[in-house]
C-alpha atoms as a PDB file:
ATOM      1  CA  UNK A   1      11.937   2.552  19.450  1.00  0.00           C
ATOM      2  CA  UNK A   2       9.372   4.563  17.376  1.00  0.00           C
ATOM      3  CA  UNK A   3       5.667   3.874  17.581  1.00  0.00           C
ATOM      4  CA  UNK A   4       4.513   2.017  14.517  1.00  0.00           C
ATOM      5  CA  UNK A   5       2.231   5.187  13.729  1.00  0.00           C
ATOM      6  CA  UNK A   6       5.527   7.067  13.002  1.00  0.00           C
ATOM      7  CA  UNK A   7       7.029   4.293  10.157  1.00  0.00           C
ATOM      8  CA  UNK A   8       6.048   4.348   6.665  1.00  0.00           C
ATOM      9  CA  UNK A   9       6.527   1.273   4.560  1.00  0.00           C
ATOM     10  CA  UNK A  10       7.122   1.513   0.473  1.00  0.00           C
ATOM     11  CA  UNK A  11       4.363   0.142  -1.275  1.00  0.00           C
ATOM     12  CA  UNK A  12       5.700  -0.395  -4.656  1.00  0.00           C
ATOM     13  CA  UNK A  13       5.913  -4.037  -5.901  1.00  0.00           C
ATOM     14  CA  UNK A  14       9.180  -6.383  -4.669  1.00  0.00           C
ATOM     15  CA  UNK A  15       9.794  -3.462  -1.681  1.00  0.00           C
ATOM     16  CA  UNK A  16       8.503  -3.183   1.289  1.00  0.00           C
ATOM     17  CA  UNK A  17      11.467  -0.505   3.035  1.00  0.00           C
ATOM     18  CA  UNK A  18      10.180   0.894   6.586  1.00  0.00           C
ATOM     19  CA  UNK A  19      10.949   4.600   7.205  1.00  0.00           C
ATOM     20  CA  UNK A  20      12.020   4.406  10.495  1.00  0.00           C
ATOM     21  CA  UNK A  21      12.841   7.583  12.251  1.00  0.00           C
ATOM     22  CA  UNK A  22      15.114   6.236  14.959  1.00  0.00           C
ATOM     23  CA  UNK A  23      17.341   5.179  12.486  1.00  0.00           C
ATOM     24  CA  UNK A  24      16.704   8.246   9.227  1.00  0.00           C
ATOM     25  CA  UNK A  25      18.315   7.183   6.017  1.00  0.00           C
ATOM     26  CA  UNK A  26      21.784   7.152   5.624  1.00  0.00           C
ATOM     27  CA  UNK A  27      22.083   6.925   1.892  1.00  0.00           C
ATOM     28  CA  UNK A  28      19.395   9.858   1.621  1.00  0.00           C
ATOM     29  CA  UNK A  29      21.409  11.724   3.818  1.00  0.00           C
ATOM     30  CA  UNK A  30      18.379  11.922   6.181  1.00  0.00           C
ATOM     31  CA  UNK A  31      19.612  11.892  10.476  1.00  0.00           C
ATOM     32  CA  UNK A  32      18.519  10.329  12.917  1.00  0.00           C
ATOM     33  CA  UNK A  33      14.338  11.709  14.304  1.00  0.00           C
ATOM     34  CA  UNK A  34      13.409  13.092  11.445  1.00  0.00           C
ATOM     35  CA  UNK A  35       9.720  11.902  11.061  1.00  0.00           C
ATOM     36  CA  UNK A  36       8.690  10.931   7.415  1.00  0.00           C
ATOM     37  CA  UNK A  37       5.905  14.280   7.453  1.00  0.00           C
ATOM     38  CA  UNK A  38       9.218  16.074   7.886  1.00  0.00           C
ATOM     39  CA  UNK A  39      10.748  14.552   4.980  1.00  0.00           C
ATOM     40  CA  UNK A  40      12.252  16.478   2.177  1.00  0.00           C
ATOM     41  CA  UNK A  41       9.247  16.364  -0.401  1.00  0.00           C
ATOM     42  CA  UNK A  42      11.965  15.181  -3.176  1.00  0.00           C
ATOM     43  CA  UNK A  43      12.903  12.577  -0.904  1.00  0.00           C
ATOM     44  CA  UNK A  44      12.568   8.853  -2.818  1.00  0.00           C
ATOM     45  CA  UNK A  45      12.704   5.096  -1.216  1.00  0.00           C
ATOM     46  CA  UNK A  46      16.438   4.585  -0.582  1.00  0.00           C
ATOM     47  CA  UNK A  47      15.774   0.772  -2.129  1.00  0.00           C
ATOM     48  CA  UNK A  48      13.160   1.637  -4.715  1.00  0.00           C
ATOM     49  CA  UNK A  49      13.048   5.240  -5.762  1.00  0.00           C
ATOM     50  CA  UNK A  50       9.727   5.138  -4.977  1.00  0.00           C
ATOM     51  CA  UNK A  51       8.558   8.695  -4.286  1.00  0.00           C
ATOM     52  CA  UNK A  52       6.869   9.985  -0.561  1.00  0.00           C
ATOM     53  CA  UNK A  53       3.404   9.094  -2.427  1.00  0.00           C
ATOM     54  CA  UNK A  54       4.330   5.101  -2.405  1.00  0.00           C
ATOM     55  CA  UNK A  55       4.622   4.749   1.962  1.00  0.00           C
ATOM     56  CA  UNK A  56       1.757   4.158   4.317  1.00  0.00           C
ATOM     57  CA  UNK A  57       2.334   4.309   7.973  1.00  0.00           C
ATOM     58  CA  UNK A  58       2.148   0.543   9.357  1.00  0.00           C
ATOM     59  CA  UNK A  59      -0.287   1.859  11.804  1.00  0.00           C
ATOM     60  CA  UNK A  60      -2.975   4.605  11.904  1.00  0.00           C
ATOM     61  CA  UNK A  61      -6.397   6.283  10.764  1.00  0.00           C
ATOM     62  CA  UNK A  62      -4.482   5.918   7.268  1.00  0.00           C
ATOM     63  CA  UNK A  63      -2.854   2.604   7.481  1.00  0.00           C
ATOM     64  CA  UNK A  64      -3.440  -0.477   5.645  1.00  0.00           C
ATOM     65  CA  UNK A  65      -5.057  -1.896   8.976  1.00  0.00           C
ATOM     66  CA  UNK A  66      -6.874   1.081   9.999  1.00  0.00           C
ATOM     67  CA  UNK A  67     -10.158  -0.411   8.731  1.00  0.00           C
ATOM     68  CA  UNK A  68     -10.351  -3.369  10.913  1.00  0.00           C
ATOM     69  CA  UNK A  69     -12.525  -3.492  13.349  1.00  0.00           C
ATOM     70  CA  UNK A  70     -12.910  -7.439  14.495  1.00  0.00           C
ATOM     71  CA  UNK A  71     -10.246  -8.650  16.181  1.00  0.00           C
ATOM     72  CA  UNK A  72      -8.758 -11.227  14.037  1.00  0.00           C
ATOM     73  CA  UNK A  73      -6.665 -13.461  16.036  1.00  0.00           C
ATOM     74  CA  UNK A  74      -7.442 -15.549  18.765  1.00  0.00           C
ATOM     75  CA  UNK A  75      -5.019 -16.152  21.942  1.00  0.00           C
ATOM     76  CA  UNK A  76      -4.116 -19.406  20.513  1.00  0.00           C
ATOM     77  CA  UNK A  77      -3.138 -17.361  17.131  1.00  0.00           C
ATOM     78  CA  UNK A  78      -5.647 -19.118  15.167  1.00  0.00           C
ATOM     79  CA  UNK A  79      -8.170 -16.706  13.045  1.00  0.00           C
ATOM     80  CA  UNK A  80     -11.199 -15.479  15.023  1.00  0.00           C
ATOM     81  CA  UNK A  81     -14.459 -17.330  13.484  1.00  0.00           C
ATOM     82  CA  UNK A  82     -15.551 -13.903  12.457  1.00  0.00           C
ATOM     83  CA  UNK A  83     -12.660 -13.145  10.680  1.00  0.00           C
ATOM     84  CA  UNK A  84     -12.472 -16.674   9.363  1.00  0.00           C
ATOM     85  CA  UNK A  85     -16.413 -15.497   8.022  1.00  0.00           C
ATOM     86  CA  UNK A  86     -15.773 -12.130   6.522  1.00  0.00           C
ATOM     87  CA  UNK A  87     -11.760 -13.256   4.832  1.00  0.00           C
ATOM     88  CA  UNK A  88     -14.161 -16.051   2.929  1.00  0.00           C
ATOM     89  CA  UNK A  89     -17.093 -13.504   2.288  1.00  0.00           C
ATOM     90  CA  UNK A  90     -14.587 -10.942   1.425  1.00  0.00           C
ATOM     91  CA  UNK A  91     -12.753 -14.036  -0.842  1.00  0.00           C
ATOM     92  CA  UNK A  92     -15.701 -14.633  -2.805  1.00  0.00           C
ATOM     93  CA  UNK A  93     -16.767 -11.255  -3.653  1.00  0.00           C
ATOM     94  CA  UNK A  94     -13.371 -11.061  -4.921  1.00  0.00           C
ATOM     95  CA  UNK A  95     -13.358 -13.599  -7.277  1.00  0.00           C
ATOM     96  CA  UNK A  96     -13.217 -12.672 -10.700  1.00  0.00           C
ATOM     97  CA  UNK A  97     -11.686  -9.370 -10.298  1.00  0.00           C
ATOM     98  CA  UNK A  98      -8.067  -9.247 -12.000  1.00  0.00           C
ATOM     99  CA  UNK A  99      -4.941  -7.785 -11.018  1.00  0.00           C
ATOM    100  CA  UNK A 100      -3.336  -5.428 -13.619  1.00  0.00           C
ATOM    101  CA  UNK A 101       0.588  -4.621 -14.365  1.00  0.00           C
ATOM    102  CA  UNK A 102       1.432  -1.469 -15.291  1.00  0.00           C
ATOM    103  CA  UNK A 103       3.500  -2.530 -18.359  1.00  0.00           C
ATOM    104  CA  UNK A 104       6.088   0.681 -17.509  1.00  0.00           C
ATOM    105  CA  UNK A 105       7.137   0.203 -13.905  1.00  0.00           C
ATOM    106  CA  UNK A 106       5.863  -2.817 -12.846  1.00  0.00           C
ATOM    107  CA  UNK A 107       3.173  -1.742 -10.357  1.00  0.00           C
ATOM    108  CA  UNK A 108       0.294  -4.400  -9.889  1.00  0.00           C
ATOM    109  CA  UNK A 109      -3.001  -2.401  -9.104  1.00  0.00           C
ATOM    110  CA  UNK A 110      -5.224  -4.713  -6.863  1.00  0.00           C
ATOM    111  CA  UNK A 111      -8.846  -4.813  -6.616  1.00  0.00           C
ATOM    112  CA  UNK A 112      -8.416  -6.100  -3.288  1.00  0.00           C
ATOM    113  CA  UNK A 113      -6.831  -2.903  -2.151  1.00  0.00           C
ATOM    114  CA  UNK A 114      -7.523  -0.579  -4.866  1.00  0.00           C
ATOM    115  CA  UNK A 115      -5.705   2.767  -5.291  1.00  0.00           C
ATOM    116  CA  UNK A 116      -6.877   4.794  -1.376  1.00  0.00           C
ATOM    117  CA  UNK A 117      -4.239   7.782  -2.085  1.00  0.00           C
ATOM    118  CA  UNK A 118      -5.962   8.353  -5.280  1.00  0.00           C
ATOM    119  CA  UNK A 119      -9.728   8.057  -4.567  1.00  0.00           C
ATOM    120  CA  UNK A 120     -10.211   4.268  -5.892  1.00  0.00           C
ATOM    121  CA  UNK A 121     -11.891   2.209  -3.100  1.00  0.00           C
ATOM    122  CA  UNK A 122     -10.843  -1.293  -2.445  1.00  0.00           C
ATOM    123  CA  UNK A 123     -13.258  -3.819  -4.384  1.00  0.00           C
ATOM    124  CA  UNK A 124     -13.044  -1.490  -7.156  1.00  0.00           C
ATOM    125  CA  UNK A 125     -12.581  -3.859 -10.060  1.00  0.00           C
ATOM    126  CA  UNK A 126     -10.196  -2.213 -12.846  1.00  0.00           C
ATOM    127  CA  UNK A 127     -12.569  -1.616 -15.433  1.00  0.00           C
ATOM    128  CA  UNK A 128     -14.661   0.774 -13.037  1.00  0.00           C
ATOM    129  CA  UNK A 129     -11.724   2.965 -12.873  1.00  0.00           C
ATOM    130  CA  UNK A 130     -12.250   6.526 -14.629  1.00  0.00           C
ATOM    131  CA  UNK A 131     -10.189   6.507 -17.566  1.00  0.00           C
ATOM    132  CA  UNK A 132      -8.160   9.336 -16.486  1.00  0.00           C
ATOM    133  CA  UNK A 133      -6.531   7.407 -13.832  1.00  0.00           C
ATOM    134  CA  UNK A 134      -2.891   7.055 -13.828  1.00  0.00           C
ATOM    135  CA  UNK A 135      -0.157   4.757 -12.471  1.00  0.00           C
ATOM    136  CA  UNK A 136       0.404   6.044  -8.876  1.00  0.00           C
ATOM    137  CA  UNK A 137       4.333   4.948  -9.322  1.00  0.00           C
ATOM    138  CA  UNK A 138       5.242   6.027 -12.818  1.00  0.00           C
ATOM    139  CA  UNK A 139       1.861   8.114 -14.164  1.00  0.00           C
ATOM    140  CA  UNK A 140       1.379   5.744 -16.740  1.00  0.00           C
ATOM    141  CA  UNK A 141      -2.059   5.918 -18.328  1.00  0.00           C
ATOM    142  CA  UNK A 142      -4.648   3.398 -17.477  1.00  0.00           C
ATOM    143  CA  UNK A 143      -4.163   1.613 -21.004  1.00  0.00           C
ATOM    144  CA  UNK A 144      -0.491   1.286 -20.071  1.00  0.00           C
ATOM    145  CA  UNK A 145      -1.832  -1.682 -18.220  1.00  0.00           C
ATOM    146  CA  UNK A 146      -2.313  -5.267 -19.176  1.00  0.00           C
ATOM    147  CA  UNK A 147      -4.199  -8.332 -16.670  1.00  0.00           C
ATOM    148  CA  UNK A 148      -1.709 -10.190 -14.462  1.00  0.00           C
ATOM    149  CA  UNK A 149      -0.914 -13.411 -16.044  1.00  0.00           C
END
């Protein structure tokens, strides 16, 4: 079975698909062990469409995770008090900051985890983006979007 550093899952809204190299993509025509940095660069989310740009790999220096440094769970599966601390610190200096939909495609930019592949830091509220950000699905402009409802 691969190592979760070598699956990539789609980050575009309602998706979630895991690259897994053991098993390639059938529909993409992609065989079995080819790793996703070996991927045709045309190569799009078999569920999606969602281009190469939209995967992270589930584990890594460039994962979602990879910034965690607490360990979060205790042997009884119940959140560490530290983590319990810093989720409800990071909760509160979160408040207030608004999700936006990109009225094109759909994609939901989140404060929370802000825009990494394209320079914009988690935290970053949406009005402290520079203007000449773009949808990272569809390339929308930054006034294609409107605050989640």
């Amino acid at each position: 079975m691969a190592a979760p550093e070598d699956m990539w899952q789609c980050q575009t809204v309602n998706c979630g698909y895991i690259y897994n190299p053991d098993k390639g993509d059938r529909k993409g025509g992609i065989p079995k062990g080819v790793k996703f940095e070996d991927l045709p660069d045309d190569w799009c989310c078999p569920i999606c469409g969602g281009t190469k740009k939209c995967f992270k790999p589930l584990a890594g220096p460039t994962s979602t995770k990879a910034d965690c440094e607490l360990p979060t769970v205790s042997e009884s599966g119940e959140l560490t008090s530290a983590a319990t601390t810093a989720k409800e610190s990071d909760q509160q200096e979160l408040k207030g900051m608004e999700k936006y939909v990109c009225d094109v495609c759909g994609y939901v930019y989140d404060p929370e985890v802000g825009d990494p592949d394209n320079d914009i830091a988690p935290g970053t509220k949406f009005e402290d983006i520079p203007d000449d950000w773009t949808c990272p699905i569809c390339g929308a402009t930054k006034d294609s979007f409107s605050p989640e409802s």
